[in-house]
N, C-alpha and C. Protein backbone atom coordinates (compact mmCIF):
# COMPACT_ATOMS: atom_id res chain seq x y z
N UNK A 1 -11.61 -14.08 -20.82
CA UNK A 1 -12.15 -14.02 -19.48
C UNK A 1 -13.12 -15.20 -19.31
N UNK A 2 -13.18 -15.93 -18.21
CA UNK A 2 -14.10 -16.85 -17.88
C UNK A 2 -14.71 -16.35 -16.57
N UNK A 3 -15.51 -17.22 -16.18
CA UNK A 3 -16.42 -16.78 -14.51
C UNK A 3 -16.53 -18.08 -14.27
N UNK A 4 -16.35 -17.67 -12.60
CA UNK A 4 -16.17 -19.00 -11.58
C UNK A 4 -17.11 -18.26 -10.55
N UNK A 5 -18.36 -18.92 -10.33
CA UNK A 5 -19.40 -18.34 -9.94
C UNK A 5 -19.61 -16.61 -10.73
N UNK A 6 -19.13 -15.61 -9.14
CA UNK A 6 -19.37 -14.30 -9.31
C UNK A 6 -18.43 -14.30 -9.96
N UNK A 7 -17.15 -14.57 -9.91
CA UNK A 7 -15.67 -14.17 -9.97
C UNK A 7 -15.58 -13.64 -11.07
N UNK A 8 -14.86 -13.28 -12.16
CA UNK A 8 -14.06 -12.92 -13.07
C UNK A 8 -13.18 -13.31 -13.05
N UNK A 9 -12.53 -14.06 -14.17
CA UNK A 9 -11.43 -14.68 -13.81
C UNK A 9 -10.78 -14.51 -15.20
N UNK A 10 -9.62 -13.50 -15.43
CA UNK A 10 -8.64 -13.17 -16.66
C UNK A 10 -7.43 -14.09 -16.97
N UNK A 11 -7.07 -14.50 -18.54
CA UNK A 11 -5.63 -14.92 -18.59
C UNK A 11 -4.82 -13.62 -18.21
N UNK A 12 -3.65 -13.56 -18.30
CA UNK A 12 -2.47 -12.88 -18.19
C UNK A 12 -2.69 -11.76 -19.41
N UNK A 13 -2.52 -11.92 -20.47
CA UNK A 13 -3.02 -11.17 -21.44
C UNK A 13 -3.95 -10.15 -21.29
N UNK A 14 -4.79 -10.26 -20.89
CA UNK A 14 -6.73 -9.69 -20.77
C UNK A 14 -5.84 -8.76 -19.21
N UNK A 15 -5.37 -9.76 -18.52
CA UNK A 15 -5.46 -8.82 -16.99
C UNK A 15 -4.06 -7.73 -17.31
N UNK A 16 -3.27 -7.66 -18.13
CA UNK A 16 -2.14 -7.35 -18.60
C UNK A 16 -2.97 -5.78 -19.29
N UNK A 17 -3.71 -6.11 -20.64
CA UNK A 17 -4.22 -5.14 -21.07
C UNK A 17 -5.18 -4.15 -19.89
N UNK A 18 -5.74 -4.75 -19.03
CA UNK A 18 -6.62 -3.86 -18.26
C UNK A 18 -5.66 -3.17 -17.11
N UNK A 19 -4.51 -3.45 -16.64
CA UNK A 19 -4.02 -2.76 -15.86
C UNK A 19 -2.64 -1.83 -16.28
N UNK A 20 -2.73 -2.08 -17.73
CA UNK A 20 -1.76 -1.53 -18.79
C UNK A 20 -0.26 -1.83 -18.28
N UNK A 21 -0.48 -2.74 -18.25
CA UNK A 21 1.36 -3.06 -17.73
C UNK A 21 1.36 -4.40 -19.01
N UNK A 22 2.68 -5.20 -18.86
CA UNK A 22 2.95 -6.18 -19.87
C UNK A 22 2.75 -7.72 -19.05
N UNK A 23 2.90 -8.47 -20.11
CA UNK A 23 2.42 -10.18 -19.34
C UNK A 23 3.32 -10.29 -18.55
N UNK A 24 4.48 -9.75 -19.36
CA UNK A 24 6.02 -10.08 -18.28
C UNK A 24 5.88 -9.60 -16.88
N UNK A 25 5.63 -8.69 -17.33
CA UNK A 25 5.72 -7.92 -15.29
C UNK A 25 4.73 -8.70 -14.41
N UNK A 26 3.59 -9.17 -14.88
CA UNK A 26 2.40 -10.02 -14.26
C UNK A 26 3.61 -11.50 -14.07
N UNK A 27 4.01 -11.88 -14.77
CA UNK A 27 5.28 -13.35 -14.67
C UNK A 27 5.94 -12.77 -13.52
N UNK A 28 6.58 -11.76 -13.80
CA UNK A 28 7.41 -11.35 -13.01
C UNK A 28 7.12 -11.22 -11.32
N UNK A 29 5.96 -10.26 -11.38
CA UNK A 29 5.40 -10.20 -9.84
C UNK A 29 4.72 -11.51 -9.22
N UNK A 30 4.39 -12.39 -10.25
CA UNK A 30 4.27 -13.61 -9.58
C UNK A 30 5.16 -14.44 -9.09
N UNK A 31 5.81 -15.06 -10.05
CA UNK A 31 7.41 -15.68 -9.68
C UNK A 31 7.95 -14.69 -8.32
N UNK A 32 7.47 -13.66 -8.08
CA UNK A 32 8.07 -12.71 -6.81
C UNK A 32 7.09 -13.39 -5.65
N UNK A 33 5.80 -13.59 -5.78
CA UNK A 33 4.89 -13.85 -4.69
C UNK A 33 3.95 -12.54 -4.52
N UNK A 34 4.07 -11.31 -5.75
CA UNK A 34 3.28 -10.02 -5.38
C UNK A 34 1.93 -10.49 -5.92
N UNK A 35 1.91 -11.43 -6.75
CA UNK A 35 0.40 -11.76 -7.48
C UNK A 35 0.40 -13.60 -6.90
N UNK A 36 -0.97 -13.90 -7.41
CA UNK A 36 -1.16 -15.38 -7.25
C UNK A 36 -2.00 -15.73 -7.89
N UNK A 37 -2.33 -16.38 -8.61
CA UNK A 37 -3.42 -17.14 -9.57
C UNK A 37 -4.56 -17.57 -9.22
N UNK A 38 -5.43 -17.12 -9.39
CA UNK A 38 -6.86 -17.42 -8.41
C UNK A 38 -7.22 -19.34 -8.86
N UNK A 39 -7.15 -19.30 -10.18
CA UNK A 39 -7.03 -20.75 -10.34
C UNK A 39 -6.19 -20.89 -11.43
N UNK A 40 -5.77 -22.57 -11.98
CA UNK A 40 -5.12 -23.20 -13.11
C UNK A 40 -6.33 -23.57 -13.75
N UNK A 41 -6.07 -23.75 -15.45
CA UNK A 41 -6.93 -24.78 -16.03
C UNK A 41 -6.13 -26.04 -16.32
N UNK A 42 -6.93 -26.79 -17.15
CA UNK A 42 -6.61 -28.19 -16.87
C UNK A 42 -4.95 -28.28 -17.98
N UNK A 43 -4.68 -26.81 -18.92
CA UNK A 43 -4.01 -27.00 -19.74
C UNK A 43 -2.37 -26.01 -19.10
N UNK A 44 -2.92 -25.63 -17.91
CA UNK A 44 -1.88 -25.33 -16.92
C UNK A 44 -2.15 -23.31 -17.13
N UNK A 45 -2.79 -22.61 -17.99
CA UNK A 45 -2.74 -21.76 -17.88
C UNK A 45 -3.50 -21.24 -16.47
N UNK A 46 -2.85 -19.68 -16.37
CA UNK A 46 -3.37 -19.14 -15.26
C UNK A 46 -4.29 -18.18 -15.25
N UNK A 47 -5.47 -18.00 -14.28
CA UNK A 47 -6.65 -17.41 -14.31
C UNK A 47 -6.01 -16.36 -12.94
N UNK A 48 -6.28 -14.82 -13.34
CA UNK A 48 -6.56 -14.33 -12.05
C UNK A 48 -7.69 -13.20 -11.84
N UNK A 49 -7.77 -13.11 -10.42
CA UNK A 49 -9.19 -12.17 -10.29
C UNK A 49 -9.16 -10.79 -10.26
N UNK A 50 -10.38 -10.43 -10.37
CA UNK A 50 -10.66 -9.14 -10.31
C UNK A 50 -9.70 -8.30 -9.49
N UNK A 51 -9.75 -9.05 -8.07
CA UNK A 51 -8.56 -8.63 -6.75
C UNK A 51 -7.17 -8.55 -7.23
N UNK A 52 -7.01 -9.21 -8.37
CA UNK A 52 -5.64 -8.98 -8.58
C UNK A 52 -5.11 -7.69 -9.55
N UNK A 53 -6.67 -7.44 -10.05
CA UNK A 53 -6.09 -5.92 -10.60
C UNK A 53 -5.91 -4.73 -9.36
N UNK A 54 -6.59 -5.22 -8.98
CA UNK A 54 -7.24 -4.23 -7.67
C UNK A 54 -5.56 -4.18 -7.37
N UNK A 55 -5.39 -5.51 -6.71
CA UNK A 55 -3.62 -5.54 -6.14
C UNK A 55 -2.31 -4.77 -6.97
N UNK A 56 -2.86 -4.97 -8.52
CA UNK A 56 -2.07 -4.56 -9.49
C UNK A 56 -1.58 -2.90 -9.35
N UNK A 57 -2.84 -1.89 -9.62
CA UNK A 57 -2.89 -0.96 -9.32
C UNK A 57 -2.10 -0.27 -8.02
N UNK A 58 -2.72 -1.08 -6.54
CA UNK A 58 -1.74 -0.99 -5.81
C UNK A 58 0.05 -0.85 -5.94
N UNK A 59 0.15 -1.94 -6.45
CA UNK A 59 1.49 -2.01 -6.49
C UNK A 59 2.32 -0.83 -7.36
N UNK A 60 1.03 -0.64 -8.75
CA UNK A 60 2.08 0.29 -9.36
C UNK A 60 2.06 1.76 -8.79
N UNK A 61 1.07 1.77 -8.16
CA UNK A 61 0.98 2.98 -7.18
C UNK A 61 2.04 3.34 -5.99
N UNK A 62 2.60 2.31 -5.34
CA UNK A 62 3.00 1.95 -4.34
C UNK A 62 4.74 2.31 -5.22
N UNK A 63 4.85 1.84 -6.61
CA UNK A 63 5.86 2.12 -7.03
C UNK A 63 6.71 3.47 -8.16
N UNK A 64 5.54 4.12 -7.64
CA UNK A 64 5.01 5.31 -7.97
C UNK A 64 5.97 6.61 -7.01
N UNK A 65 6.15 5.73 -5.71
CA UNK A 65 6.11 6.30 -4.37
C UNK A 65 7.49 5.73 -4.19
N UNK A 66 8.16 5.37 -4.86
CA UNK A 66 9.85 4.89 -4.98
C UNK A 66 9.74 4.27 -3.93
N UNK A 67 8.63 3.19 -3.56
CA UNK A 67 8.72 1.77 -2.95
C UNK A 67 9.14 0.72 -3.68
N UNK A 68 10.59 0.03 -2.89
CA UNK A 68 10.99 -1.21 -3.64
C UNK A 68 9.56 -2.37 -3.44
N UNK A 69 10.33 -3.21 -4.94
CA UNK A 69 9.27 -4.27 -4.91
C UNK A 69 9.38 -5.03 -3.35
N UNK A 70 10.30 -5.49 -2.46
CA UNK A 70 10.35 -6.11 -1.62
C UNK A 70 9.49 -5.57 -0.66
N UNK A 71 9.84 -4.37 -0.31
CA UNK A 71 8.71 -3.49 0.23
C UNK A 71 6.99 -3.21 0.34
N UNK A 72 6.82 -3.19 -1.48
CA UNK A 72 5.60 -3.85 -1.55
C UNK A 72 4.91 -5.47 -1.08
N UNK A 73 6.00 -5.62 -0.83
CA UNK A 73 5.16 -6.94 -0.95
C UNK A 73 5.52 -7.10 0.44
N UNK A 74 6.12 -6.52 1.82
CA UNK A 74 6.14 -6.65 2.79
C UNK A 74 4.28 -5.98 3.12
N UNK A 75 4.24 -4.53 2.41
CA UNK A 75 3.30 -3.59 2.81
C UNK A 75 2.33 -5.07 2.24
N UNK A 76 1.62 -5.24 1.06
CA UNK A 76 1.11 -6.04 0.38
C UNK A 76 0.57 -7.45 1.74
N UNK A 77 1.43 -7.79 2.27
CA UNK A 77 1.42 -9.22 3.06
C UNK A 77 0.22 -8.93 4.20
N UNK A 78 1.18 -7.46 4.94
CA UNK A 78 0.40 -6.80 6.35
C UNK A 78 -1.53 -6.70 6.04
N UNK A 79 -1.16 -6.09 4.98
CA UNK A 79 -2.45 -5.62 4.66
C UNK A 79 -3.79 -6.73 4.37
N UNK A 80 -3.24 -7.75 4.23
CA UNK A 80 -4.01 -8.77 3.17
C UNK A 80 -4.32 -9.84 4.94
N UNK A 81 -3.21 -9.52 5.76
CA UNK A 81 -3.76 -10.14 6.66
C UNK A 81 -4.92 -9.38 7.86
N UNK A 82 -4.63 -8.21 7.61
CA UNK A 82 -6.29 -7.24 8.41
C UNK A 82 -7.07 -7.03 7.82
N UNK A 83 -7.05 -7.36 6.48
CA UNK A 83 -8.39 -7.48 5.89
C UNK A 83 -8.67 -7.69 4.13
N UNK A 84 -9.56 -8.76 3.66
CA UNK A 84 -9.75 -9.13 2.30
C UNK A 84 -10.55 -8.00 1.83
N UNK A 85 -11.17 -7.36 2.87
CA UNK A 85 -12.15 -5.86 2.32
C UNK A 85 -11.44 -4.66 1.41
N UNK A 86 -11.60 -4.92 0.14
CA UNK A 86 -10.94 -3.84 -0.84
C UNK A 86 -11.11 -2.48 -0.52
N UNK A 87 -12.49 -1.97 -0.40
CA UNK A 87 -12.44 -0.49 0.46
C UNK A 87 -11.88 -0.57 1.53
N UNK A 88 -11.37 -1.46 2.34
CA UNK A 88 -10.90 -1.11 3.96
C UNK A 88 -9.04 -1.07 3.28
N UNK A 89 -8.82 -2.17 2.34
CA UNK A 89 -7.64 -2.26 2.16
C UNK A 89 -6.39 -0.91 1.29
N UNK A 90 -7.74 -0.63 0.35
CA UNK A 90 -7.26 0.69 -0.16
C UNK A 90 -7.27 1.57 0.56
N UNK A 91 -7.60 2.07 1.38
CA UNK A 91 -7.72 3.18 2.26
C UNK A 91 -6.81 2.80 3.32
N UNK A 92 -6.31 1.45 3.95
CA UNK A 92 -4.98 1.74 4.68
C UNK A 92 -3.98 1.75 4.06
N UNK A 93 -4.01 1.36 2.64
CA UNK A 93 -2.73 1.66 1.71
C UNK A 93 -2.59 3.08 1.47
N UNK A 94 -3.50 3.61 1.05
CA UNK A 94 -3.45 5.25 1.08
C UNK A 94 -3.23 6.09 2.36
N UNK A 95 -3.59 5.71 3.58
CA UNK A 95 -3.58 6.03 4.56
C UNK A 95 -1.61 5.97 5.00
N UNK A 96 -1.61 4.91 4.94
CA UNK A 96 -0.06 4.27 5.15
C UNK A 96 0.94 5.12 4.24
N UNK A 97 0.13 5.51 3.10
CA UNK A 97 1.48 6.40 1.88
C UNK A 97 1.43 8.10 2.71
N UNK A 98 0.32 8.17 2.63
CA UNK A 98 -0.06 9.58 3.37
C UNK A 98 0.39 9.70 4.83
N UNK A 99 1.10 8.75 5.21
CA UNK A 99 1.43 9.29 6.84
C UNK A 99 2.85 8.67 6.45
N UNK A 100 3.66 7.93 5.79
CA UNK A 100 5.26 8.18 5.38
C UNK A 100 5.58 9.27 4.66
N UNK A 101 4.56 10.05 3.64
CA UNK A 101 4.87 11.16 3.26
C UNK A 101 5.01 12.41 4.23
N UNK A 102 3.92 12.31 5.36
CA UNK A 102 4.66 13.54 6.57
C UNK A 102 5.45 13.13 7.70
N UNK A 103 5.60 11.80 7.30
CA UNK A 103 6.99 11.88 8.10
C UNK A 103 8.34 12.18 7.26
N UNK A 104 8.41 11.97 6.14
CA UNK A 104 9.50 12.47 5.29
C UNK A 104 9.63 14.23 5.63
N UNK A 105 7.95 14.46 5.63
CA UNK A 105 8.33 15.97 5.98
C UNK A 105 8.56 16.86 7.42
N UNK A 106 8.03 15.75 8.25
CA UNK A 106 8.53 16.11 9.21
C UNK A 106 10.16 15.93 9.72
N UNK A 107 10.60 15.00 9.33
CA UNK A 107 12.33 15.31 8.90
C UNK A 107 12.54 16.32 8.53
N UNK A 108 12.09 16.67 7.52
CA UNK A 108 12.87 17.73 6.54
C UNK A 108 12.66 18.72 7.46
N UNK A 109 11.55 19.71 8.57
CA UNK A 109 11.01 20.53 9.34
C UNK A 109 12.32 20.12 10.57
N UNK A 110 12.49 19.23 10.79
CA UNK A 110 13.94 19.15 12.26
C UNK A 110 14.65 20.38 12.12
N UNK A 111 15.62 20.32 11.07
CA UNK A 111 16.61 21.85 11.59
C UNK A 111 16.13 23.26 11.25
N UNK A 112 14.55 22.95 10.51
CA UNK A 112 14.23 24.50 10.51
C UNK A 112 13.81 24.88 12.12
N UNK A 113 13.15 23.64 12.94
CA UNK A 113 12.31 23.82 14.11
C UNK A 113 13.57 23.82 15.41
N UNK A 114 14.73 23.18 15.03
CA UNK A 114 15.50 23.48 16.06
C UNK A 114 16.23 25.30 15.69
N UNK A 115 15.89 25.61 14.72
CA UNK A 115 16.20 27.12 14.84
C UNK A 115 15.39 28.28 15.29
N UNK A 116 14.29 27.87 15.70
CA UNK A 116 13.10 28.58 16.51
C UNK A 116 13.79 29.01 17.75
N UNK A 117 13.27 30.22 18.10
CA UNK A 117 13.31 30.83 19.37
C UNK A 117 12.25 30.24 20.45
N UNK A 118 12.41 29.85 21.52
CA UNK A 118 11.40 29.12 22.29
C UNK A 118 10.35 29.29 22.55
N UNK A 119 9.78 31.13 22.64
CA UNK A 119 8.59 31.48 22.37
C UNK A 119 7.66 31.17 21.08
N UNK A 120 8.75 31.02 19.92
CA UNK A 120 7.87 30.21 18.80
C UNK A 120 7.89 28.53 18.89
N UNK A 121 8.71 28.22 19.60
CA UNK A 121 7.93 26.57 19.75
C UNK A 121 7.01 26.83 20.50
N UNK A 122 6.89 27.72 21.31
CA UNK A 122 5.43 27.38 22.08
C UNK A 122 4.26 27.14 21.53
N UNK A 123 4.59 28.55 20.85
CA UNK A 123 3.10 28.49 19.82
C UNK A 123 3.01 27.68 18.87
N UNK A 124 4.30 26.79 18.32
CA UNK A 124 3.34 26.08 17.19
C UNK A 124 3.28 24.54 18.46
N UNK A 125 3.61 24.87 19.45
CA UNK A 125 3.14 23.36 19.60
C UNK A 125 1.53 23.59 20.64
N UNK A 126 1.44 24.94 20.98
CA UNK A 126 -0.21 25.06 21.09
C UNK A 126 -1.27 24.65 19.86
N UNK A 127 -0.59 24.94 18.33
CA UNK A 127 -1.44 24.54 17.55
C UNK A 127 -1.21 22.91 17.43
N UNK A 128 -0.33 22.20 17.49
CA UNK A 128 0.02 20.90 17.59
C UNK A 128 -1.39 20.15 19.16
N UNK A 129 -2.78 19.92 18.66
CA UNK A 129 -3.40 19.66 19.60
C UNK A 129 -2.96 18.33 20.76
N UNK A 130 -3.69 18.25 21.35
CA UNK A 130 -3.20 16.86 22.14
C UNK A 130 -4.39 15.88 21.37
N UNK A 131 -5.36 15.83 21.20
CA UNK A 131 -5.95 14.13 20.12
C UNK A 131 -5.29 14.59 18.90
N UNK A 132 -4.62 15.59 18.41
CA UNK A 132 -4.29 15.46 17.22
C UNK A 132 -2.88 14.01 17.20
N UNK A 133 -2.28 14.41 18.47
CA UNK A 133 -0.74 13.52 18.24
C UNK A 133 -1.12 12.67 18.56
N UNK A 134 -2.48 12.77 19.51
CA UNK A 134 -2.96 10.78 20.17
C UNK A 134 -3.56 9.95 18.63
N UNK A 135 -3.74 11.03 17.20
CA UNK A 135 -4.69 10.13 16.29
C UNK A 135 -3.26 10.07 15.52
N UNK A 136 -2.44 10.64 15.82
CA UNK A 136 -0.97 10.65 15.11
C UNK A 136 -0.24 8.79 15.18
N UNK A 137 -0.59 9.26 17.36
CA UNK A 137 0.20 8.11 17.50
C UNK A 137 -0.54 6.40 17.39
N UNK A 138 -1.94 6.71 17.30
CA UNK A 138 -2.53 5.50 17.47
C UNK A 138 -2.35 5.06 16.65
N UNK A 139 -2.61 5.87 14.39
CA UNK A 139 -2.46 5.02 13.48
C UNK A 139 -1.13 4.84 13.05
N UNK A 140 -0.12 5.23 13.94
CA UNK A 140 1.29 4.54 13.61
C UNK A 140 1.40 3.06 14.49
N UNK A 141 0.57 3.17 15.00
CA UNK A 141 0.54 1.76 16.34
C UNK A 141 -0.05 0.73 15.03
N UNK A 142 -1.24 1.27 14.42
CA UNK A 142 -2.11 0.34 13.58
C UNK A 142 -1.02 0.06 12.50
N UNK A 143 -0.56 0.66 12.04
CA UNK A 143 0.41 0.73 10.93
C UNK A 143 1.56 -0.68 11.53
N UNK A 144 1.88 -0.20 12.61
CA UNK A 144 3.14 -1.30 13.26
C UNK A 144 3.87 -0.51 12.88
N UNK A 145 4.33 0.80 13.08
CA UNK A 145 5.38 1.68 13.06
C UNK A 145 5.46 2.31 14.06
N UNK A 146 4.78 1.96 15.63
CA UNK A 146 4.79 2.47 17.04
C UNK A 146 6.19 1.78 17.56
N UNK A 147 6.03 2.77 18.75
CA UNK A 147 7.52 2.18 19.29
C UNK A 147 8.04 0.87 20.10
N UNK A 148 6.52 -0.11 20.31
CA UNK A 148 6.55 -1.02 20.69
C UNK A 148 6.52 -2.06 19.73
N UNK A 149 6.94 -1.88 18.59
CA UNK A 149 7.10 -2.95 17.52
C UNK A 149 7.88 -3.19 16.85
């Protein structure tokens, strides 16, 4: 490990052991564009940062969630352009897994809910509030999964 100012800055090895994956997969997700080298030294090896474990984690999380790598690194791109803020960024990554997971389940709920008698859609869509679907529909807008996109 070296430091560039605040930074932390790991070979491949060091950042390999701390995010328990292998050098290869760090080669690998780079040669992809999922990682990037915060700097070179003069002998061509590569330094990366703290952010890139941070990113690391992400990803294996993200692949955790039977997201292809291409995928990640679409989600990965969006994210990195609303914000370099690691707490803001983890939390729309989590946010983003947590609202494809109820939409998977709200699929799966279609042909139980088209077998309702109409007096029971009523009632569950009285419990279905109105800001509940407006906070539904706004962070699918933020997401870019609204219907105007």
């Amino acid at each position: 490990m070296i430091a560039m100012g605040d930074i932390k800055l790991f070979k491949i090895g060091e950042l390999a052991r701390l995010a328990d994956i292998s050098p290869r997969t760090i080669d690998y997700y780079t040669k992809m564009g999922l990682l990037e080298p915060e700097k070179r030294s003069d002998t061509n090896y590569r330094f990366y940062s703290d952010e890139t474990l941070t990113r690391l984690k992400r990803i294996e999380s993200m692949k955790k969630e039977k997201y292809t790598l291409e995928e990640i690194k679409v989600s990965l791109e969006q994210w990195s352009k609303i914000s370099r803020d690691d707490v803001v960024t983890d939390k729309l990554t989590s946010l983003q897994l947590h609202l494809e997971q109820l939409a998977k389940e709200a699929q799966e709920l279609g042909p139980i809910l088209e077998k309702l008698k109409p007096s029971q859609l009523k009632k569950l869509s009285k419990m279905l509030t109105q800001p509940t679907a407006a906070c539904i529909e706004a962070l699918l807008l933020l997401l870019g999964k609204g219907p105007f996109t």
